[in-house]
C-alpha atoms as a PDB file:
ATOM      1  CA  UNK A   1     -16.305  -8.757 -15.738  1.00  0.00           C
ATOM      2  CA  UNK A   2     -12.478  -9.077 -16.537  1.00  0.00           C
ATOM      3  CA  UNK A   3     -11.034 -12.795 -16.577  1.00  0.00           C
ATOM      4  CA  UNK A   4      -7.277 -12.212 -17.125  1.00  0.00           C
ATOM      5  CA  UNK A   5      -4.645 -14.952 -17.850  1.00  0.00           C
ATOM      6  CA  UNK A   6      -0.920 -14.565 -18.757  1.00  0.00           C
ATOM      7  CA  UNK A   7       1.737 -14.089 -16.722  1.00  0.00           C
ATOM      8  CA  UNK A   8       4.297 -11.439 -17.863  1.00  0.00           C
ATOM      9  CA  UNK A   9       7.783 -10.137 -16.467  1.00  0.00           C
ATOM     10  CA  UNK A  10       8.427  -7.244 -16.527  1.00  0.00           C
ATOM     11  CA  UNK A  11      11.347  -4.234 -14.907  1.00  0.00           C
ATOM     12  CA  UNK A  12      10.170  -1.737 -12.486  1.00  0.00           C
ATOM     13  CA  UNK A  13      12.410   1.552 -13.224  1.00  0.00           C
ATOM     14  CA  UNK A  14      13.832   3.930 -10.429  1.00  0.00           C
ATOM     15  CA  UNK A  15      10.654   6.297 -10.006  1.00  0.00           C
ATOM     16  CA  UNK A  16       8.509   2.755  -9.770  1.00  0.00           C
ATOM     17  CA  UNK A  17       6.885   2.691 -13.093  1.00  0.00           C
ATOM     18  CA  UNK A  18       6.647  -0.697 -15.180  1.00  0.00           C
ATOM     19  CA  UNK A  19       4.895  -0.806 -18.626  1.00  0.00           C
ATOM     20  CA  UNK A  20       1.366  -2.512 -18.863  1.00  0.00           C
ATOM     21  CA  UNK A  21       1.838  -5.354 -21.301  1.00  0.00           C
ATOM     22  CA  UNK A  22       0.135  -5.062 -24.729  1.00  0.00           C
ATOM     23  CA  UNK A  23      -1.341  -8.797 -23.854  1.00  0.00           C
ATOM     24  CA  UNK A  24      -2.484  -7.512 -21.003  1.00  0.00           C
ATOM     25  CA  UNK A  25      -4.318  -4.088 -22.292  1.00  0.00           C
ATOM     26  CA  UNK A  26      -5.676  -6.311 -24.680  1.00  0.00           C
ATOM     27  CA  UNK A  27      -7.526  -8.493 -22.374  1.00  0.00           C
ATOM     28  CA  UNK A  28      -9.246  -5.365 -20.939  1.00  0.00           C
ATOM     29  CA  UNK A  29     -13.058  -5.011 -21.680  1.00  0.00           C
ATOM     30  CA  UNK A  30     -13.755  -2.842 -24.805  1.00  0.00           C
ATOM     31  CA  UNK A  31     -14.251   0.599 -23.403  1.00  0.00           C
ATOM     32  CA  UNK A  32     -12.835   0.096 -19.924  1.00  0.00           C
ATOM     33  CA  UNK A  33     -11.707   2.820 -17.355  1.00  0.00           C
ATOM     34  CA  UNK A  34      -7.936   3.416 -18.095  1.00  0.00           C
ATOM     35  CA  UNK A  35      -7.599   3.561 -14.430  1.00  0.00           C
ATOM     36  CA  UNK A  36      -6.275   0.793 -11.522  1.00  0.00           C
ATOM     37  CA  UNK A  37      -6.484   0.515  -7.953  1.00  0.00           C
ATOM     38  CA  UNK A  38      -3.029  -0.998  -6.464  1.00  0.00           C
ATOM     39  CA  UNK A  39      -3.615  -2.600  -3.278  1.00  0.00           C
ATOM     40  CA  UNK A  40      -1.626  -4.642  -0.662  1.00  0.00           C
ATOM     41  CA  UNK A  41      -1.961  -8.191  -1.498  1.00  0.00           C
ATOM     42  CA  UNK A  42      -1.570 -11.469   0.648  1.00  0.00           C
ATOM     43  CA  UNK A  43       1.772 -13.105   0.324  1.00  0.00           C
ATOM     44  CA  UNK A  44       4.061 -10.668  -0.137  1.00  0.00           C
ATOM     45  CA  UNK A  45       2.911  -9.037  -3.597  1.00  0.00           C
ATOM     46  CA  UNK A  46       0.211  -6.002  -4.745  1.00  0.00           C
ATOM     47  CA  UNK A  47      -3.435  -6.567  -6.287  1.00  0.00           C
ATOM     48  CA  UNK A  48      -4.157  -4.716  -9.465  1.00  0.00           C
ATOM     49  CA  UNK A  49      -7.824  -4.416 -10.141  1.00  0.00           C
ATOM     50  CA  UNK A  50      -9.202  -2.268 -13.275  1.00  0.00           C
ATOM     51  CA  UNK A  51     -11.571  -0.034 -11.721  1.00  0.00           C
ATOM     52  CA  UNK A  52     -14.924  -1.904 -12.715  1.00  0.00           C
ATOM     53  CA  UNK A  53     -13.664  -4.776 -10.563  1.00  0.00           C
ATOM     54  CA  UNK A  54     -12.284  -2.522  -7.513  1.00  0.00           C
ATOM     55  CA  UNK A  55     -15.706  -0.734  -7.830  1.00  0.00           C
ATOM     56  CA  UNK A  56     -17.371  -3.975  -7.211  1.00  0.00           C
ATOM     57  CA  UNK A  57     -15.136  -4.854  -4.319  1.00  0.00           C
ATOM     58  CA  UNK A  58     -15.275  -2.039  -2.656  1.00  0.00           C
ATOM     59  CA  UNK A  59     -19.136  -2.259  -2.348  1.00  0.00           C
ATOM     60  CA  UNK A  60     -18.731  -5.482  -0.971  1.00  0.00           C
ATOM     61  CA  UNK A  61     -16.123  -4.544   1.305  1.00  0.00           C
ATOM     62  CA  UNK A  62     -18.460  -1.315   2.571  1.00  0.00           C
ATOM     63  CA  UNK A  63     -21.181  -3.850   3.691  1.00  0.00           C
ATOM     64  CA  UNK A  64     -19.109  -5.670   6.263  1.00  0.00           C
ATOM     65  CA  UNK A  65     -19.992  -4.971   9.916  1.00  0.00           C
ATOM     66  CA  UNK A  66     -17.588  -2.504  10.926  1.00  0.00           C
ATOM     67  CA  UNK A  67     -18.534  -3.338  14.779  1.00  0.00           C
ATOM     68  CA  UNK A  68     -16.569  -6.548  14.218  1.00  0.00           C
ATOM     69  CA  UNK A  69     -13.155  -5.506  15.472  1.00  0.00           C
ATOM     70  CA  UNK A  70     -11.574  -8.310  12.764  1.00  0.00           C
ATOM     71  CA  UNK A  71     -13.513  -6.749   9.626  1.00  0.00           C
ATOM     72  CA  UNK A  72     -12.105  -3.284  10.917  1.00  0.00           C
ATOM     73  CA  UNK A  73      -8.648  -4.913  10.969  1.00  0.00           C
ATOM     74  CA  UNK A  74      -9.192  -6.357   7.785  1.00  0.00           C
ATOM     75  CA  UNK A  75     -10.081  -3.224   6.363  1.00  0.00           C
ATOM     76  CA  UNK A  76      -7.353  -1.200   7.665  1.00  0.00           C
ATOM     77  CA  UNK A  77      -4.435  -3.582   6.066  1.00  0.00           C
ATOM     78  CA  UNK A  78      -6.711  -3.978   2.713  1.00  0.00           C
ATOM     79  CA  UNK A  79      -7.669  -0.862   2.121  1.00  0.00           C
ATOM     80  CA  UNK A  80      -4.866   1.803   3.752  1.00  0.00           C
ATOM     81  CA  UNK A  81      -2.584   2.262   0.890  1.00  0.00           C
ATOM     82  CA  UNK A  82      -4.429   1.428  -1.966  1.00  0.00           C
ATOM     83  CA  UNK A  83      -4.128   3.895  -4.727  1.00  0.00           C
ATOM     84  CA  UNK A  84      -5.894   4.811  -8.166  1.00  0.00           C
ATOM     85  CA  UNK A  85      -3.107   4.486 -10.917  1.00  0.00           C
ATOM     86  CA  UNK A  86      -3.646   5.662 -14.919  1.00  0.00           C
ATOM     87  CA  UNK A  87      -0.883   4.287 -17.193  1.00  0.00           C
ATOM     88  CA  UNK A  88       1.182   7.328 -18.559  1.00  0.00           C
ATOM     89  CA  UNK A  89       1.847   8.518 -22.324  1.00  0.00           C
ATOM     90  CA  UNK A  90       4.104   5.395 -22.082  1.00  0.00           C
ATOM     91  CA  UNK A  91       1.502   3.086 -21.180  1.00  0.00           C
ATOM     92  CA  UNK A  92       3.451   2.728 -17.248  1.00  0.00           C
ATOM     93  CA  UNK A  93       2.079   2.456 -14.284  1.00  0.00           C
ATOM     94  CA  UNK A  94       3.650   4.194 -10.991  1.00  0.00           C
ATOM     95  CA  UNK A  95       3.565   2.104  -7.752  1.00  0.00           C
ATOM     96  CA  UNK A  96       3.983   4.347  -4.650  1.00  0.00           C
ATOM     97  CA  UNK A  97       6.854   3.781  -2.220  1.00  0.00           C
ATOM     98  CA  UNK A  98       5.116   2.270   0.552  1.00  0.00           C
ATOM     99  CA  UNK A  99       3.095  -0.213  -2.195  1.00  0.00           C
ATOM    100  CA  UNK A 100       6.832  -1.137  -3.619  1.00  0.00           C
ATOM    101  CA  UNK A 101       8.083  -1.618   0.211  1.00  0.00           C
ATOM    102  CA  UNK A 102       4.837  -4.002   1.230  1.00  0.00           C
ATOM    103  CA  UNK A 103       5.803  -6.234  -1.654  1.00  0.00           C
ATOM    104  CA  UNK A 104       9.887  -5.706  -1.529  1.00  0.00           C
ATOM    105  CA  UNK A 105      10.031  -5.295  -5.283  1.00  0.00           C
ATOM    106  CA  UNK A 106      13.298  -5.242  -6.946  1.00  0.00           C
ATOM    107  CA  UNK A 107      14.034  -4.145 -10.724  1.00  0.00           C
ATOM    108  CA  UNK A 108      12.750  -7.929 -11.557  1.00  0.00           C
ATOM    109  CA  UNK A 109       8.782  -8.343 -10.872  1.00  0.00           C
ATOM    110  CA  UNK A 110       6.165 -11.096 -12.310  1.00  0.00           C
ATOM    111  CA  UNK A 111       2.507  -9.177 -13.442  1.00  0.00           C
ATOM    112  CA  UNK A 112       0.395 -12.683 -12.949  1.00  0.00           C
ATOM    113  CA  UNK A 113      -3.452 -12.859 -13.677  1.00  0.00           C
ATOM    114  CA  UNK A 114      -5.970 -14.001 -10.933  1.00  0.00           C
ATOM    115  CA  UNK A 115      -9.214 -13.747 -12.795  1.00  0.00           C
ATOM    116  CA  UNK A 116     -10.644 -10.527 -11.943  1.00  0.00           C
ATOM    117  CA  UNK A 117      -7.166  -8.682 -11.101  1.00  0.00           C
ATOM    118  CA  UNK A 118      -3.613  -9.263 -11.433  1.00  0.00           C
ATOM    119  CA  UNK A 119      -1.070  -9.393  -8.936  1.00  0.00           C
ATOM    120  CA  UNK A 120       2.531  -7.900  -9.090  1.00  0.00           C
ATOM    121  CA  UNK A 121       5.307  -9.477  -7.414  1.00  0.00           C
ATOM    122  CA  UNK A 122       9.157  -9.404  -7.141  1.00  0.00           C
ATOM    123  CA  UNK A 123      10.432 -12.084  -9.032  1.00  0.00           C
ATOM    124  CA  UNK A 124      12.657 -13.767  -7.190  1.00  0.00           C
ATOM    125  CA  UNK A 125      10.181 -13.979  -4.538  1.00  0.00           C
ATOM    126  CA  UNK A 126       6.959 -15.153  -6.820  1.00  0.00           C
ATOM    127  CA  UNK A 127       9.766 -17.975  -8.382  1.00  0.00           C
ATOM    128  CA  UNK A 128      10.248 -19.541  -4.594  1.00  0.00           C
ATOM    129  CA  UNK A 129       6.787 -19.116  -3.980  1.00  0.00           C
ATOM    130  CA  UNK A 130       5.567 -20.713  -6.899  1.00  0.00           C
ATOM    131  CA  UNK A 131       7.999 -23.431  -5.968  1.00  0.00           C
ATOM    132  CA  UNK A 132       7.153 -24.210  -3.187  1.00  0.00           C
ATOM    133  CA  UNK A 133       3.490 -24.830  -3.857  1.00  0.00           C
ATOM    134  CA  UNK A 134       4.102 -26.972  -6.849  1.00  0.00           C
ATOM    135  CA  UNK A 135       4.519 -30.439  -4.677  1.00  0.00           C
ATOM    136  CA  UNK A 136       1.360 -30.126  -3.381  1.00  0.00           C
ATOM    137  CA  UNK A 137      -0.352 -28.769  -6.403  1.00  0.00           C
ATOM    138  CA  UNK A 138      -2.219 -31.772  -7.152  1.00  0.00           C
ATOM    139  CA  UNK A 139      -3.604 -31.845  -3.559  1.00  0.00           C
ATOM    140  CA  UNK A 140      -4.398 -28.527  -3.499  1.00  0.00           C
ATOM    141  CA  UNK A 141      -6.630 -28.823  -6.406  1.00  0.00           C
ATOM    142  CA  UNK A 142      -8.605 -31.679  -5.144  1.00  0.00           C
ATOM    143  CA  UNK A 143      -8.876 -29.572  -1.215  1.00  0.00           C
ATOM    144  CA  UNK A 144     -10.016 -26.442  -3.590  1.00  0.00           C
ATOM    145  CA  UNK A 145     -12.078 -27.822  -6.381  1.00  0.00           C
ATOM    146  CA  UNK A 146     -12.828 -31.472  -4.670  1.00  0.00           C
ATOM    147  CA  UNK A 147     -16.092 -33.232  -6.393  1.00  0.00           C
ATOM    148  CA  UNK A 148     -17.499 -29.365  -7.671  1.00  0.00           C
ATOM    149  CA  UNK A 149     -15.385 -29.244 -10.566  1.00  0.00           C
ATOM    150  CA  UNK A 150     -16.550 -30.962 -13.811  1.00  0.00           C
ATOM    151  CA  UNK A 151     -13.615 -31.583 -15.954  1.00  0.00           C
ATOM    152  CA  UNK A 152     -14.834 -30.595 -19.464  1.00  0.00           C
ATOM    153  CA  UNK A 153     -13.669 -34.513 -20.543  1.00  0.00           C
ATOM    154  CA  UNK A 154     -16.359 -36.002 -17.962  1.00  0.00           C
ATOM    155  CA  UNK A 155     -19.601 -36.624 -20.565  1.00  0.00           C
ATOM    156  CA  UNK A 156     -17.103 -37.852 -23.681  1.00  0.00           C
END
């Protein structure tokens, strides 16, 4: 199971191809697929899962009820657009139109790590949404991780 960190910007070139950082190949489990799956993400950017990860998703995913009209909706904007990507002699990836649209990508875009996947965003757009999160970061941590989280300092 991948665990990515690093956050890395990058340019996007006129066909839609960026280069996969070194860092970020490097972090990659030793005999990986070479391949991705690009999907829409929440807030404006795209997922990037190596294909292990989407494989394991995607099982999940197939198990929902599909005679609940919300998982059908959920699958829909999830899953409609998602595409398998393999970096190029270059090492880029190509992000279809409609992917580059979903997450208004300009030249400038952020590749940030979210554990399992990493997410791709415009830069100007991850910037003010980073921002804006960053007041309540301290409260956000104590809603997400509350009493559960055992700070590595706690038996010292």
């Amino acid at each position: 199971m991948a665990n990515f960190i690093g956050e890395y910007e990058l340019s996007i070139d006129a066909k839609g191809r960026f280069l996969l950082p070194a860092a970020f190949r490097k972090q990659l489990p030793e005999g990986a697929d070479a391949r991705f799956v690009v999907s829409r993400g929440f807030e404006q950017c795209l997922n990037l899962y190596p294909m292990d990860e989407w494989t394991v998703l995607s099982e999940k995913i197939n198990k929902l009820n599909d005679f609940n009209p919300k998982v059908r909706d959920f699958k829909r904007l999830f899953l409609n657009g998602a595409n398998i990507v393999e970096s190029d002699a270059a090492g880029r990836l190509l992000l279809t139109k409609n992917l580059q649209e979903h997450a208004r990508l300009s030249k400038d875009i952020v590749l940030t790590a979210q554990g399992n996947k990493m997410e791709i965003w415009d830069k100007a757009t991850y910037m003010a949404h980073i921002q804006s999160k960053m007041a309540d970061f301290s409260d956000l941590a104590n809603e997400v991780l509350g009493g559960g989280f055992m700070s590595p300092f706690e038996n010292l």
